[in-house]
Each structure stands twice: as C-alpha cells, then as structure tokens.
PDB file of N, CA and C in Angstrom:
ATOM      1  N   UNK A   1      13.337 -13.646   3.246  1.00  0.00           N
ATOM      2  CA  UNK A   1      13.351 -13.667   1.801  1.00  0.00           C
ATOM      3  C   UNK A   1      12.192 -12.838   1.275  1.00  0.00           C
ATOM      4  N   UNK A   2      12.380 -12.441  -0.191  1.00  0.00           N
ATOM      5  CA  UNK A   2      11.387 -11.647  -0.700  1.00  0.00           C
ATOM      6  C   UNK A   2      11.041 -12.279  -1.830  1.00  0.00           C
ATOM      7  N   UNK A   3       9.973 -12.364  -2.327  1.00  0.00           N
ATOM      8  CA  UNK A   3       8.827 -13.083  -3.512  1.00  0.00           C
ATOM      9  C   UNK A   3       9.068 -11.718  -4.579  1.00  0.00           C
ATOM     10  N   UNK A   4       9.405 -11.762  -5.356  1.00  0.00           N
ATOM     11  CA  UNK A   4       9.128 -10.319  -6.364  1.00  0.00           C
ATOM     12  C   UNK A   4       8.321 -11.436  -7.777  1.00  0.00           C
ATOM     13  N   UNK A   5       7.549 -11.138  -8.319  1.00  0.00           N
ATOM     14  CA  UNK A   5       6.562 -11.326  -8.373  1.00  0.00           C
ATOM     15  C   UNK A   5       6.218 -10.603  -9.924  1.00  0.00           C
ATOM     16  N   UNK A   6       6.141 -11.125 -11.113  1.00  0.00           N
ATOM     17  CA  UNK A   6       6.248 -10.050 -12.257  1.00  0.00           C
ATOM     18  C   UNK A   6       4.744 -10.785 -12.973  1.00  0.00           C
ATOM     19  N   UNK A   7       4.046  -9.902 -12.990  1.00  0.00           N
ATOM     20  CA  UNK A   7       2.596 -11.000 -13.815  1.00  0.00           C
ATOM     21  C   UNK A   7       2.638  -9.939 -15.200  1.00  0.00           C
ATOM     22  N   UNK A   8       2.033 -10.736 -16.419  1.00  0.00           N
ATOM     23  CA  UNK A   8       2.670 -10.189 -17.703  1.00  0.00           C
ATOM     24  C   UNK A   8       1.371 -11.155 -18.043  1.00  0.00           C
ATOM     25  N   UNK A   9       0.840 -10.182 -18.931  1.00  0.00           N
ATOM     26  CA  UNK A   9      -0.539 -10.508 -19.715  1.00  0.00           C
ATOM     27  C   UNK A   9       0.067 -11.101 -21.902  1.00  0.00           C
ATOM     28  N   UNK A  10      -0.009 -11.711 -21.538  1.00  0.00           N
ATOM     29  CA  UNK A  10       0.885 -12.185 -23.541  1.00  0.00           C
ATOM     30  C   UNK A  10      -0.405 -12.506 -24.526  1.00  0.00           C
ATOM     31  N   UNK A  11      -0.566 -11.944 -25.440  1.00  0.00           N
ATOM     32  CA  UNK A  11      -1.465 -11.895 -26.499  1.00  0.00           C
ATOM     33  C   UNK A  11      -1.450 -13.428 -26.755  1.00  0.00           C
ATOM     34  N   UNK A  12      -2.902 -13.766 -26.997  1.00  0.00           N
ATOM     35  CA  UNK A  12      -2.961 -15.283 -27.427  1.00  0.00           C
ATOM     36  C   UNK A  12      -1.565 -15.813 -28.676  1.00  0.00           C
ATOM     37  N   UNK A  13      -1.361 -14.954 -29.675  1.00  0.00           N
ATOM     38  CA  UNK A  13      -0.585 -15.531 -30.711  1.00  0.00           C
ATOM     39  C   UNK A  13       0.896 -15.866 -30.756  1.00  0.00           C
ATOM     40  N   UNK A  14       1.127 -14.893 -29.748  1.00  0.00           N
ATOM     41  CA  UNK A  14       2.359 -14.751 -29.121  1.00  0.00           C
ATOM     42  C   UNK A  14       2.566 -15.306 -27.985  1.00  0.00           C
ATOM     43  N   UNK A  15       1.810 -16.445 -26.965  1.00  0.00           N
ATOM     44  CA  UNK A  15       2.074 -17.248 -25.540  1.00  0.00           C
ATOM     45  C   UNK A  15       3.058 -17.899 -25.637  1.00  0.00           C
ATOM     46  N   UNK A  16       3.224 -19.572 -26.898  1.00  0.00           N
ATOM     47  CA  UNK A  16       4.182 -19.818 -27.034  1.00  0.00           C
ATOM     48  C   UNK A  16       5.481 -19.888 -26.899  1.00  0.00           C
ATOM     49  N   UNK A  17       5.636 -18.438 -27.925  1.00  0.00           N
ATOM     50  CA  UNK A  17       6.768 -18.067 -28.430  1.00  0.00           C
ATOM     51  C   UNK A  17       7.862 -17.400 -26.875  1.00  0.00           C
ATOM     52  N   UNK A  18       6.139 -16.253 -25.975  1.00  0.00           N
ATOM     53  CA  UNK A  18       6.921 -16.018 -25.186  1.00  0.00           C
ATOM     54  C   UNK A  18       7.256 -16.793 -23.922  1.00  0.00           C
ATOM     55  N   UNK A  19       6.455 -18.072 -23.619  1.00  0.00           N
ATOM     56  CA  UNK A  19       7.304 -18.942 -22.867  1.00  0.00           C
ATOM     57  C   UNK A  19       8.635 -19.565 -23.266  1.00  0.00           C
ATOM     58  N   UNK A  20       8.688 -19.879 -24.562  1.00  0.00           N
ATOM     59  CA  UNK A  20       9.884 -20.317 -24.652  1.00  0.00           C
ATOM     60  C   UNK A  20      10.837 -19.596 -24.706  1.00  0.00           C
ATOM     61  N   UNK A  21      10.659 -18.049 -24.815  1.00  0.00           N
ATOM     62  CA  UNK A  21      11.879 -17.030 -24.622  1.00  0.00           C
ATOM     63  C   UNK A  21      12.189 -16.627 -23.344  1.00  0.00           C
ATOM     64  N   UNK A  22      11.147 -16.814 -22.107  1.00  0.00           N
ATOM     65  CA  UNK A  22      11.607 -16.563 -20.680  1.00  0.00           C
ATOM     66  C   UNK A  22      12.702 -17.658 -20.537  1.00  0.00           C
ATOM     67  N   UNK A  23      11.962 -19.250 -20.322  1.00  0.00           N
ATOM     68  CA  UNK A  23      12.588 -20.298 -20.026  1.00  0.00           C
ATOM     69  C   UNK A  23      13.389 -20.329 -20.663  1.00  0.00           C
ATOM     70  N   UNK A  24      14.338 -20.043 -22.676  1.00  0.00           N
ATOM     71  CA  UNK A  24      15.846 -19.971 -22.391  1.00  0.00           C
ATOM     72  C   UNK A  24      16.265 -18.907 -22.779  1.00  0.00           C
ATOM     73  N   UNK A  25      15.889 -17.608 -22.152  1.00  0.00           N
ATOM     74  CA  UNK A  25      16.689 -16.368 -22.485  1.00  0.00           C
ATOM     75  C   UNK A  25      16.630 -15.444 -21.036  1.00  0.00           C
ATOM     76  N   UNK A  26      15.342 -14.878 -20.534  1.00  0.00           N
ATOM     77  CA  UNK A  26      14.948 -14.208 -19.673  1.00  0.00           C
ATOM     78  C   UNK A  26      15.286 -14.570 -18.607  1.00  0.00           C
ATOM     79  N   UNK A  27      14.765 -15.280 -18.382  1.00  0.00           N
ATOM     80  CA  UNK A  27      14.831 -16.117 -16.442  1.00  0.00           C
ATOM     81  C   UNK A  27      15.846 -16.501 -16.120  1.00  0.00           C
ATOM     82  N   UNK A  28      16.601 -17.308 -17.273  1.00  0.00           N
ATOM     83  CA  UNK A  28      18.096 -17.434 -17.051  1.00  0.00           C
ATOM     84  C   UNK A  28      19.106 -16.172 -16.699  1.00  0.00           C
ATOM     85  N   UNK A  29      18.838 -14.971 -17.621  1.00  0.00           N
ATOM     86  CA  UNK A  29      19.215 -13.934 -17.249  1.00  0.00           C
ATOM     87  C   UNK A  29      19.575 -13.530 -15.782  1.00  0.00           C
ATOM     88  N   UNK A  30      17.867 -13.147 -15.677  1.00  0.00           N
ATOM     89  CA  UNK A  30      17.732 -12.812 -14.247  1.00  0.00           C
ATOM     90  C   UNK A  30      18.322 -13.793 -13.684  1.00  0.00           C
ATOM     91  N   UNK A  31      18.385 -14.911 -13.504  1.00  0.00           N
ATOM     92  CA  UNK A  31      19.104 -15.866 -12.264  1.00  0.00           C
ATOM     93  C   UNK A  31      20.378 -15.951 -12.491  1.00  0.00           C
ATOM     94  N   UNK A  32      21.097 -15.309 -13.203  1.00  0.00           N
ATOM     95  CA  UNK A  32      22.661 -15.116 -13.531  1.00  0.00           C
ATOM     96  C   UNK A  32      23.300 -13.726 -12.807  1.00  0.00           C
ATOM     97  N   UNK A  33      21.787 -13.201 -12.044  1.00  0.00           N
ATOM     98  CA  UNK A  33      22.179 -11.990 -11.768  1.00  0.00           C
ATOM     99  C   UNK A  33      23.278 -12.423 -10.142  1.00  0.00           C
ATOM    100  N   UNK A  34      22.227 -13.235 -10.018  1.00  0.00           N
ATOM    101  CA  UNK A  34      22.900 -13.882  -8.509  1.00  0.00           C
ATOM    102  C   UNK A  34      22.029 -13.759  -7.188  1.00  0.00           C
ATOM    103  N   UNK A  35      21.264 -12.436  -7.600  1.00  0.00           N
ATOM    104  CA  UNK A  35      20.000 -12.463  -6.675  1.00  0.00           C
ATOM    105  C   UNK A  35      19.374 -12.953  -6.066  1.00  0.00           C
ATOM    106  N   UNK A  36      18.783 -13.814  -7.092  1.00  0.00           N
ATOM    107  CA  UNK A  36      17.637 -15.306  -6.599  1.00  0.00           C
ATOM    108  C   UNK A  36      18.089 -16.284  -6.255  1.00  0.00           C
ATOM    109  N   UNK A  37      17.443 -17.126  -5.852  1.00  0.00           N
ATOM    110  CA  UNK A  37      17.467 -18.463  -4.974  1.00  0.00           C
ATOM    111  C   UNK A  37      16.625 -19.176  -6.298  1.00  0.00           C
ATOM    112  N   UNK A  38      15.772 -19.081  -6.567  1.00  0.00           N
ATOM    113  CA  UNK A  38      14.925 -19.987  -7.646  1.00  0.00           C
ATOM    114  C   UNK A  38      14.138 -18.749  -8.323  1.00  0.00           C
ATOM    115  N   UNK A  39      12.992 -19.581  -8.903  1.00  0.00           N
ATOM    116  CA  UNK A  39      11.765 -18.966  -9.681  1.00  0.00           C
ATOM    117  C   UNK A  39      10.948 -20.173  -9.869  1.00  0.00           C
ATOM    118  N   UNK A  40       9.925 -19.652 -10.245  1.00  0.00           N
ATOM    119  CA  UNK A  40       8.620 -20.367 -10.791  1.00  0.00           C
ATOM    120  C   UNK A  40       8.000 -19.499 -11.795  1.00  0.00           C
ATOM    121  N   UNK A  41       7.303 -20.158 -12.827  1.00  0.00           N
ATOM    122  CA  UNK A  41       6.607 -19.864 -13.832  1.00  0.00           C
ATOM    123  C   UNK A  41       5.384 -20.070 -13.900  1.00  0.00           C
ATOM    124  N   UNK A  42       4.136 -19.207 -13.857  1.00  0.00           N
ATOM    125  CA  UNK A  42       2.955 -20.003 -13.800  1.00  0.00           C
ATOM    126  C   UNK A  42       1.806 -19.406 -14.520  1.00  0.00           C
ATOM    127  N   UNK A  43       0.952 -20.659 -15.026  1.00  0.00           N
ATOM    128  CA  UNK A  43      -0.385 -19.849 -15.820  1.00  0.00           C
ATOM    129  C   UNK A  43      -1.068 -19.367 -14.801  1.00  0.00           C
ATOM    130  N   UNK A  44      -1.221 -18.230 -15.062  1.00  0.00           N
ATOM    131  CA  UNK A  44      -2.690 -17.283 -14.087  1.00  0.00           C
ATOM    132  C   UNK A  44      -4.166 -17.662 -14.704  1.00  0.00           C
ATOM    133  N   UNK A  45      -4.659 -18.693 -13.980  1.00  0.00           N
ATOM    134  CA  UNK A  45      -6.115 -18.886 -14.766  1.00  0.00           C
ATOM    135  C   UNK A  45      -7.024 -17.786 -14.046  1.00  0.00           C
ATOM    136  N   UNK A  46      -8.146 -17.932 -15.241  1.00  0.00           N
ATOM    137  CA  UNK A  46      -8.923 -16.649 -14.838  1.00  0.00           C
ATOM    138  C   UNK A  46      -9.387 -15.942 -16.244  1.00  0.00           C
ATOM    139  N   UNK A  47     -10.491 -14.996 -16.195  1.00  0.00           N
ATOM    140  CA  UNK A  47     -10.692 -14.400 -17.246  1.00  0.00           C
ATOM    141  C   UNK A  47      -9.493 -13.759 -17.577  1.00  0.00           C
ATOM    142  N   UNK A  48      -9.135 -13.665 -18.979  1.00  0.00           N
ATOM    143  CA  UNK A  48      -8.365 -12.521 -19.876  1.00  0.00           C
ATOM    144  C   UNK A  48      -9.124 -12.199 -21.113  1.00  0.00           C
ATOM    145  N   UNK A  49      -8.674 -10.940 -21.178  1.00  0.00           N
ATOM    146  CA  UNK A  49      -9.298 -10.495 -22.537  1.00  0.00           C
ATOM    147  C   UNK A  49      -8.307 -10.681 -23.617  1.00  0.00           C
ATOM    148  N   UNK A  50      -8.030 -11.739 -24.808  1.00  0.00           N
ATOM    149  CA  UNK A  50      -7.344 -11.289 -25.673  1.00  0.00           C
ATOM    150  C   UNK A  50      -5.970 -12.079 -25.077  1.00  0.00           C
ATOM    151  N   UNK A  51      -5.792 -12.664 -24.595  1.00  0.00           N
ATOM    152  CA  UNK A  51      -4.565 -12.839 -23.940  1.00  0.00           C
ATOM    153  C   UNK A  51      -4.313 -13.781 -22.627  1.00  0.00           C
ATOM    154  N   UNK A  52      -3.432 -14.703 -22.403  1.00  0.00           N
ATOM    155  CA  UNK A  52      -3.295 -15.123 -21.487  1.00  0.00           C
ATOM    156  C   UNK A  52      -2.570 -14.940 -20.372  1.00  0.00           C
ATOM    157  N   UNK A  53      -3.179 -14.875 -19.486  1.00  0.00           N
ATOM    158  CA  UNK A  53      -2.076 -14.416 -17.762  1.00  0.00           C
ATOM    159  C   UNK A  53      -0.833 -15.396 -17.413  1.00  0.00           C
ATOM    160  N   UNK A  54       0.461 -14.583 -17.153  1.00  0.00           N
ATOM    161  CA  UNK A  54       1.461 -15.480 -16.865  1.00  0.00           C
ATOM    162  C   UNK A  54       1.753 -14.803 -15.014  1.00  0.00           C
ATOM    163  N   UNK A  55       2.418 -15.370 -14.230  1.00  0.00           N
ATOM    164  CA  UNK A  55       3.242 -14.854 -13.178  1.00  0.00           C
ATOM    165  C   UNK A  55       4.517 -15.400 -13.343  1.00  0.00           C
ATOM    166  N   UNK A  56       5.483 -14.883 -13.353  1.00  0.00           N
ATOM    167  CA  UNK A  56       6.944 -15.454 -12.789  1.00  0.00           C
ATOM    168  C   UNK A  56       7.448 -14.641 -11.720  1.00  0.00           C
ATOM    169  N   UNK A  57       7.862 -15.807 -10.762  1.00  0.00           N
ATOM    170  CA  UNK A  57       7.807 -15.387  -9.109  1.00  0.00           C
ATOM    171  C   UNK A  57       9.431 -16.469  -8.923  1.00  0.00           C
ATOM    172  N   UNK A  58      10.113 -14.839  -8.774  1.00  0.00           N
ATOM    173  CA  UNK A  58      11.715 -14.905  -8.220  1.00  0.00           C
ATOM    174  C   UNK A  58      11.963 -15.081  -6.951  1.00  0.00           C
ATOM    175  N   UNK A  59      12.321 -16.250  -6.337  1.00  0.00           N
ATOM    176  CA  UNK A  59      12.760 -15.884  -4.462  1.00  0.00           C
ATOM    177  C   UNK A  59      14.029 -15.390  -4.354  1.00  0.00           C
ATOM    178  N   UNK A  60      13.827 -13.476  -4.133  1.00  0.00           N
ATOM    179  CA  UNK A  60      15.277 -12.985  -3.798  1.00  0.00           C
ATOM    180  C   UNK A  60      16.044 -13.332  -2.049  1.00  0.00           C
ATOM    181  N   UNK A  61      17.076 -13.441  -2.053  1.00  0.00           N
ATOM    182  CA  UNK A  61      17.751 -13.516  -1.446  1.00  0.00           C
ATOM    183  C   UNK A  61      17.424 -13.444  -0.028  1.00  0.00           C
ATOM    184  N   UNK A  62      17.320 -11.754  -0.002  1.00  0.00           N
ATOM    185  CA  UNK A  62      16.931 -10.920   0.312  1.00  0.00           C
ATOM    186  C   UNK A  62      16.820  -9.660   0.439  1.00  0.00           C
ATOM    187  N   UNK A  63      15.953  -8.665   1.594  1.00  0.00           N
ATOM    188  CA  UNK A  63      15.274  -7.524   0.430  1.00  0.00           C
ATOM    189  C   UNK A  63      16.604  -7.081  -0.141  1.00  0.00           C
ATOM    190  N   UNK A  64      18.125  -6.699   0.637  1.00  0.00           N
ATOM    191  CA  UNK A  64      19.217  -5.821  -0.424  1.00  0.00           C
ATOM    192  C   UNK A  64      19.578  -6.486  -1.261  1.00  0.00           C
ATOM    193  N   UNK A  65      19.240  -7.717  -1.788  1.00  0.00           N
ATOM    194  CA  UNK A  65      19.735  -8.589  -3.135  1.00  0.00           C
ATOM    195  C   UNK A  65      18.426  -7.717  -3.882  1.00  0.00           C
ATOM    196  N   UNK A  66      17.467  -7.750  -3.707  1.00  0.00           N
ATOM    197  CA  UNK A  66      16.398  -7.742  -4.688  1.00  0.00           C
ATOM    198  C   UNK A  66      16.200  -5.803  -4.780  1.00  0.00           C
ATOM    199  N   UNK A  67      17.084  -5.249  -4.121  1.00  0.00           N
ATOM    200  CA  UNK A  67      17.069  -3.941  -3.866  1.00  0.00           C
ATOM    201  C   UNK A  67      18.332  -3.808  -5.195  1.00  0.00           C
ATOM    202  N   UNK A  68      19.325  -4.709  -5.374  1.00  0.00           N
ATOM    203  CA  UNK A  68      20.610  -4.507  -6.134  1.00  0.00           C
ATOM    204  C   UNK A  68      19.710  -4.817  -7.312  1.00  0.00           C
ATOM    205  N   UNK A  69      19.160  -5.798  -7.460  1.00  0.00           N
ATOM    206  CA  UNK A  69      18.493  -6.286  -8.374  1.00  0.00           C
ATOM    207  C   UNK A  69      17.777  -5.102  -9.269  1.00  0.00           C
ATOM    208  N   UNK A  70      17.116  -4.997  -8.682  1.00  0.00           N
ATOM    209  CA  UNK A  70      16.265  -3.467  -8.924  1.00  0.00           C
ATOM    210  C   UNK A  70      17.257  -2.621  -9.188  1.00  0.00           C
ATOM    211  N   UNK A  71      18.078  -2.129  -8.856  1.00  0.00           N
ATOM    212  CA  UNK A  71      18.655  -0.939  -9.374  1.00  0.00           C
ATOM    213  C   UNK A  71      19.631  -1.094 -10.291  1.00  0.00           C
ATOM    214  N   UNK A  72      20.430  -2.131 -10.712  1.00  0.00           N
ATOM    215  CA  UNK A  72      21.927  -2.914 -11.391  1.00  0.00           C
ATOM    216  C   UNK A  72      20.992  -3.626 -11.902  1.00  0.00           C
ATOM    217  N   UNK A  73      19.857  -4.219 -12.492  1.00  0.00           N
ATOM    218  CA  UNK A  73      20.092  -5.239 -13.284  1.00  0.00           C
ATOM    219  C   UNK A  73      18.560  -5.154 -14.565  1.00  0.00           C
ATOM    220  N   UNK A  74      17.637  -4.754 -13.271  1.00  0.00           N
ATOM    221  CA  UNK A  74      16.238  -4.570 -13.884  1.00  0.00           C
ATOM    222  C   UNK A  74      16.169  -3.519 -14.815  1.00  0.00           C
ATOM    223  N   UNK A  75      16.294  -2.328 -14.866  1.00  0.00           N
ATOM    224  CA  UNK A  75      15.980  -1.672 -15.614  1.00  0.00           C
ATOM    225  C   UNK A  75      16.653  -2.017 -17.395  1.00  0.00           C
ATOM    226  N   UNK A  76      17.766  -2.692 -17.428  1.00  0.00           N
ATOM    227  CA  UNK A  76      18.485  -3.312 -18.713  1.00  0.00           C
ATOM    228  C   UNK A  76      17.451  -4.518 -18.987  1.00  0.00           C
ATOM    229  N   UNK A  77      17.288  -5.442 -17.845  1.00  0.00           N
ATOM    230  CA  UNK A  77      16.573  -6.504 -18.449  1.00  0.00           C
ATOM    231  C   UNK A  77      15.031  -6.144 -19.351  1.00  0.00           C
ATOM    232  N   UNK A  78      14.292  -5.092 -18.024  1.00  0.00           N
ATOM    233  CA  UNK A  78      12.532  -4.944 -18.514  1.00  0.00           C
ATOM    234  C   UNK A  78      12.710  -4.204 -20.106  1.00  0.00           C
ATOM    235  N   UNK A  79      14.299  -3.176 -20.097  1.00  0.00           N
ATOM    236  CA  UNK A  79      13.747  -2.328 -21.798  1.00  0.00           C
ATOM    237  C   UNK A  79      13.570  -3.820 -22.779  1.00  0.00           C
ATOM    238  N   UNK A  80      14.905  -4.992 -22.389  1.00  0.00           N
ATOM    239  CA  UNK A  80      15.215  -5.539 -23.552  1.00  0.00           C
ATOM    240  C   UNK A  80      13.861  -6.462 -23.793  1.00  0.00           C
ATOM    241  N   UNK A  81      12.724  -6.921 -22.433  1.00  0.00           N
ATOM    242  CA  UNK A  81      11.807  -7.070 -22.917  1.00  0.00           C
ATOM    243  C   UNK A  81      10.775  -6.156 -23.672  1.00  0.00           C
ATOM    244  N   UNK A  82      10.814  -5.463 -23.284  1.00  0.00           N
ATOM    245  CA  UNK A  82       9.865  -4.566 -23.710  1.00  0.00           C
ATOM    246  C   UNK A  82       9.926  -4.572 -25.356  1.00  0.00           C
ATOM    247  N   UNK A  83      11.554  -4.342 -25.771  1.00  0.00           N
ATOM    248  CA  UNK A  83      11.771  -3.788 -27.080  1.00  0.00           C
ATOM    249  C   UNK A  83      11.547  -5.229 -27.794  1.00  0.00           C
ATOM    250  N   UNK A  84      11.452  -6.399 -27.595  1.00  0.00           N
ATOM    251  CA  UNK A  84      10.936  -7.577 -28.015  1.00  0.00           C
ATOM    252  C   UNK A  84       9.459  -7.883 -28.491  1.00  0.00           C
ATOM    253  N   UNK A  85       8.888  -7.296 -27.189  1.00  0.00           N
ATOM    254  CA  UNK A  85       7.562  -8.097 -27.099  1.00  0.00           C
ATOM    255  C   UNK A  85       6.408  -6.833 -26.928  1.00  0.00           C
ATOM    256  N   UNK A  86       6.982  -5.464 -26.999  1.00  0.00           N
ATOM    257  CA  UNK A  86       6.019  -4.710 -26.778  1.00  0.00           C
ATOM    258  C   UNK A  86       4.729  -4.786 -26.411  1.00  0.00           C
ATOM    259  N   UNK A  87       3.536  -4.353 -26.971  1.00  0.00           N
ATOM    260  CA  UNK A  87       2.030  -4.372 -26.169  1.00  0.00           C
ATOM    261  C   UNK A  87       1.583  -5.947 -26.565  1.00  0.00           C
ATOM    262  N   UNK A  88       2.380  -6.792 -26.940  1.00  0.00           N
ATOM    263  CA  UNK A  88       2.185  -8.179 -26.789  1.00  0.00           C
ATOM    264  C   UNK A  88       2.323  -8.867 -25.699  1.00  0.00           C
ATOM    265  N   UNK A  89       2.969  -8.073 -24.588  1.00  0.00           N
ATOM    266  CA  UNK A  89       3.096  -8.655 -23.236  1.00  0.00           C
ATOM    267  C   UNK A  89       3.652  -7.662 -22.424  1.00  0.00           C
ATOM    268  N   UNK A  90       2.286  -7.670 -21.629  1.00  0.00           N
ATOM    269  CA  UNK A  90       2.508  -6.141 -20.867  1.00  0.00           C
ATOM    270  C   UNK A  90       2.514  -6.750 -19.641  1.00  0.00           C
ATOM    271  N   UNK A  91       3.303  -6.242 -18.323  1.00  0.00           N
ATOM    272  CA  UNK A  91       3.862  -7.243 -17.484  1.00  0.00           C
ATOM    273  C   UNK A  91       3.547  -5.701 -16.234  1.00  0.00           C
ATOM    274  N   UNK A  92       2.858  -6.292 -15.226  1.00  0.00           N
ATOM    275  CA  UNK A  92       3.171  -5.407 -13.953  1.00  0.00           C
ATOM    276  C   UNK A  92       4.197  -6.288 -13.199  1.00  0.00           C
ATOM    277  N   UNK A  93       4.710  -5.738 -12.076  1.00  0.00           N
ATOM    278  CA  UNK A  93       5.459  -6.035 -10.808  1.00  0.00           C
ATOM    279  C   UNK A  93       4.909  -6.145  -8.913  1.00  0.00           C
ATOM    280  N   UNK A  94       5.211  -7.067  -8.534  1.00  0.00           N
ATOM    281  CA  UNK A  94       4.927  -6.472  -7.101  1.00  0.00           C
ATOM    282  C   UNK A  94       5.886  -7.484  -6.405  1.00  0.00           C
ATOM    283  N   UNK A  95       6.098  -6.873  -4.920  1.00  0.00           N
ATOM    284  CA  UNK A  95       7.276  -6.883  -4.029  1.00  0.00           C
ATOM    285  C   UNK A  95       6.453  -7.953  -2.997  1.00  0.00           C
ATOM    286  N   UNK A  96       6.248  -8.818  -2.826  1.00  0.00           N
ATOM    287  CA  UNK A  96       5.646  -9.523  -1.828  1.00  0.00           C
ATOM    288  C   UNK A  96       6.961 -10.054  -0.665  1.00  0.00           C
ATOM    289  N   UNK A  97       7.350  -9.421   0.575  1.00  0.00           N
ATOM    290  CA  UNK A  97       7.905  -9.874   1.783  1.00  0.00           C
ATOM    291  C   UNK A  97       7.330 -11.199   2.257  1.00  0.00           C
ATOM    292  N   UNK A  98       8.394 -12.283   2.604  1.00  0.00           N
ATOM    293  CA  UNK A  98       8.432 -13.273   2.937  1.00  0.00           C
ATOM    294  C   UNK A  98       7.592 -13.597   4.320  1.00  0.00           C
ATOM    295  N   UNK A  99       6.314 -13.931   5.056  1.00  0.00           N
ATOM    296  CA  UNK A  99       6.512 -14.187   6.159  1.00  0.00           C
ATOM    297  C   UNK A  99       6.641 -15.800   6.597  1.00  0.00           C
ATOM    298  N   UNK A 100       6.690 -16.639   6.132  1.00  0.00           N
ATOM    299  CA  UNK A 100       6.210 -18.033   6.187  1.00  0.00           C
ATOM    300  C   UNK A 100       6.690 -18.757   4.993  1.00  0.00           C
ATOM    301  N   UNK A 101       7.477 -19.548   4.878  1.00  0.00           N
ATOM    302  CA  UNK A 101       7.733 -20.681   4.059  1.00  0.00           C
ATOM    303  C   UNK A 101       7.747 -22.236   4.369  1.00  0.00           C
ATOM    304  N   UNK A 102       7.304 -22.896   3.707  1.00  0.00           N
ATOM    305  CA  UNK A 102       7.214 -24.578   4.667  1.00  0.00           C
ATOM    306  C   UNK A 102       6.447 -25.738   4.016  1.00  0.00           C
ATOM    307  N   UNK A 103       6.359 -26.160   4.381  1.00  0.00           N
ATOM    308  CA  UNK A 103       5.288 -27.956   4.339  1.00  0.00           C
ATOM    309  C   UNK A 103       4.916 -28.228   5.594  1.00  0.00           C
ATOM    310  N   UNK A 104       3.497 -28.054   5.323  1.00  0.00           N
ATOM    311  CA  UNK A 104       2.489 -28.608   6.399  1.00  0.00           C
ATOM    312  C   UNK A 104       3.109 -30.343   7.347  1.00  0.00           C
ATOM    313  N   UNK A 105       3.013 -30.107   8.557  1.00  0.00           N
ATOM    314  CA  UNK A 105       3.825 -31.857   8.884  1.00  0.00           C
ATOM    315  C   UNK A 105       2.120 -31.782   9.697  1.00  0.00           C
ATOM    316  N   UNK A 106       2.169 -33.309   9.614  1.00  0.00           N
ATOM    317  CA  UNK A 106       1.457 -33.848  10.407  1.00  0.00           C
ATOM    318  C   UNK A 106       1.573 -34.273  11.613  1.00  0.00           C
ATOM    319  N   UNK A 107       1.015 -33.787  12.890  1.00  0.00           N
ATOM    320  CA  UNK A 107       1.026 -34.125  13.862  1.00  0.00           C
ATOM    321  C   UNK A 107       1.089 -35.756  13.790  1.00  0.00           C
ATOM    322  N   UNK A 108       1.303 -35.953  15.001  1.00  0.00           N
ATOM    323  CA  UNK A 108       1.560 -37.280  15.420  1.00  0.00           C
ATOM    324  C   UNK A 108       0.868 -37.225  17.054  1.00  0.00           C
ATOM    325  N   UNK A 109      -0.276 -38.240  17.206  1.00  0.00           N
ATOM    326  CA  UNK A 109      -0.382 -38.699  18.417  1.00  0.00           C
ATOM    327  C   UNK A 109       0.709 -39.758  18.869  1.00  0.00           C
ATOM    328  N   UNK A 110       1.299 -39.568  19.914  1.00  0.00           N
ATOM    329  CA  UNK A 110       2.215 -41.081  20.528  1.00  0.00           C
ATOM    330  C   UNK A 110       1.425 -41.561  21.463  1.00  0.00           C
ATOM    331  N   UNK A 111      -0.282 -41.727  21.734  1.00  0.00           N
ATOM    332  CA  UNK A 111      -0.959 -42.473  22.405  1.00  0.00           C
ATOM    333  C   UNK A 111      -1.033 -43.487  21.659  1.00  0.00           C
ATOM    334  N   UNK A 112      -1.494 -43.395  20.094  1.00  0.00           N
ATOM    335  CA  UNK A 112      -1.728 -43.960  19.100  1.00  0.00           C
ATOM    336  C   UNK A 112      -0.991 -45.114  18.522  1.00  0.00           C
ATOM    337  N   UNK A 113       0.440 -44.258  19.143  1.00  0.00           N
ATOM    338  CA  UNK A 113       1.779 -45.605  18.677  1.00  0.00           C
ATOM    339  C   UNK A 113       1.865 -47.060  18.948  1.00  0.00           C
ATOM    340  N   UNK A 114       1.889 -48.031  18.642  1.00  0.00           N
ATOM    341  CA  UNK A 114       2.685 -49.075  19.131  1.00  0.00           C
ATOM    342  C   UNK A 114       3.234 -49.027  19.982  1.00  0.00           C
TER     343      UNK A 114
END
C-alpha cells in the first residue's frame, strides 16, 4: 500500500470553514474515486505563520490505484480546490510507500503462565 499524504497550510480565518468542506465535500470525493482504502485527517502541530497546518493522509490501494488516481482524478479535484480556497490554503503533496503496517503485540512468556 501507498500513504499519499497532502499537508495544506489554511489561514487562521478560514480553518473552520475548510475542515468542514474536506469532511463533507473533498475527502468524500476522493474516496468515491475508489482508490483508497481510508484516510485520516490531522492537525499538524508546530509553529505556523498565519495559519494552521493540516495533513490528510489517503491509504491507496496500491501504487497503480494511486498512479490512476493521479492521472484520472487529481488534477480535476486539486483545480476545484484551488479555485475555492486559493492562497487561503496552500497544500503540498508527498508519496510515502508502505513498508510496515500493524499493532505492537506483546510478547508473552509461557514460563510465567499458570
């Protein structure tokens, strides 16, 4: 699986407005594409100037879902943000490859057992 990975900087006045337009307009989008498996939404703490840090992190498929993705679906979705939210939320991208997914288990001694 592949992590694609979109972090988007949103002007303090405008955070709000633009969480509530990912969660019911955007993200839904994208996950209608068929691509993804899930997403997550998250505050990026940390200094910002002027603005607060978001990430939303898509688990594609894999890489040729997120390769279709990219070529059939993204470039329609990023203008219609763009033409929304212009330099109010300026958003980079990155491609992070899967190596490891899981929950830590705890060993078990069976000396220990009953």
């Amino acid at each position: 699986m592949v992590l694609y990975n979109v972090t988007v900087s949103v002007s303090l006045e405008h955070a709000n407005d633009w969480v509530k337009y990912m969660m019911e307009e955007h993200i839904p989008e994208v996950l209608a594409t068929g691509h993804f498996r899930d997403f997550r939404l998250c505050h990026v703490q940390g200094e910002a100037e002027g603005g607060i840090t978001f990430a939303v992190q898509y688990m594609a498929r894999d890489a040729q879902s997120l390769e279709t993705y990219q070529k059939e679906h993204a470039p329609a979705l990023q203008a219609e943000h763009q033409a929304k939210w212009g330099s109010h939320a300026v958003a980079f991208r990155t491609v992070l490859p899967l190596i490891a997914e899981g929950h830590p288990t705890k060993k078990v001694d069976a000396s220990q057992q009953g």
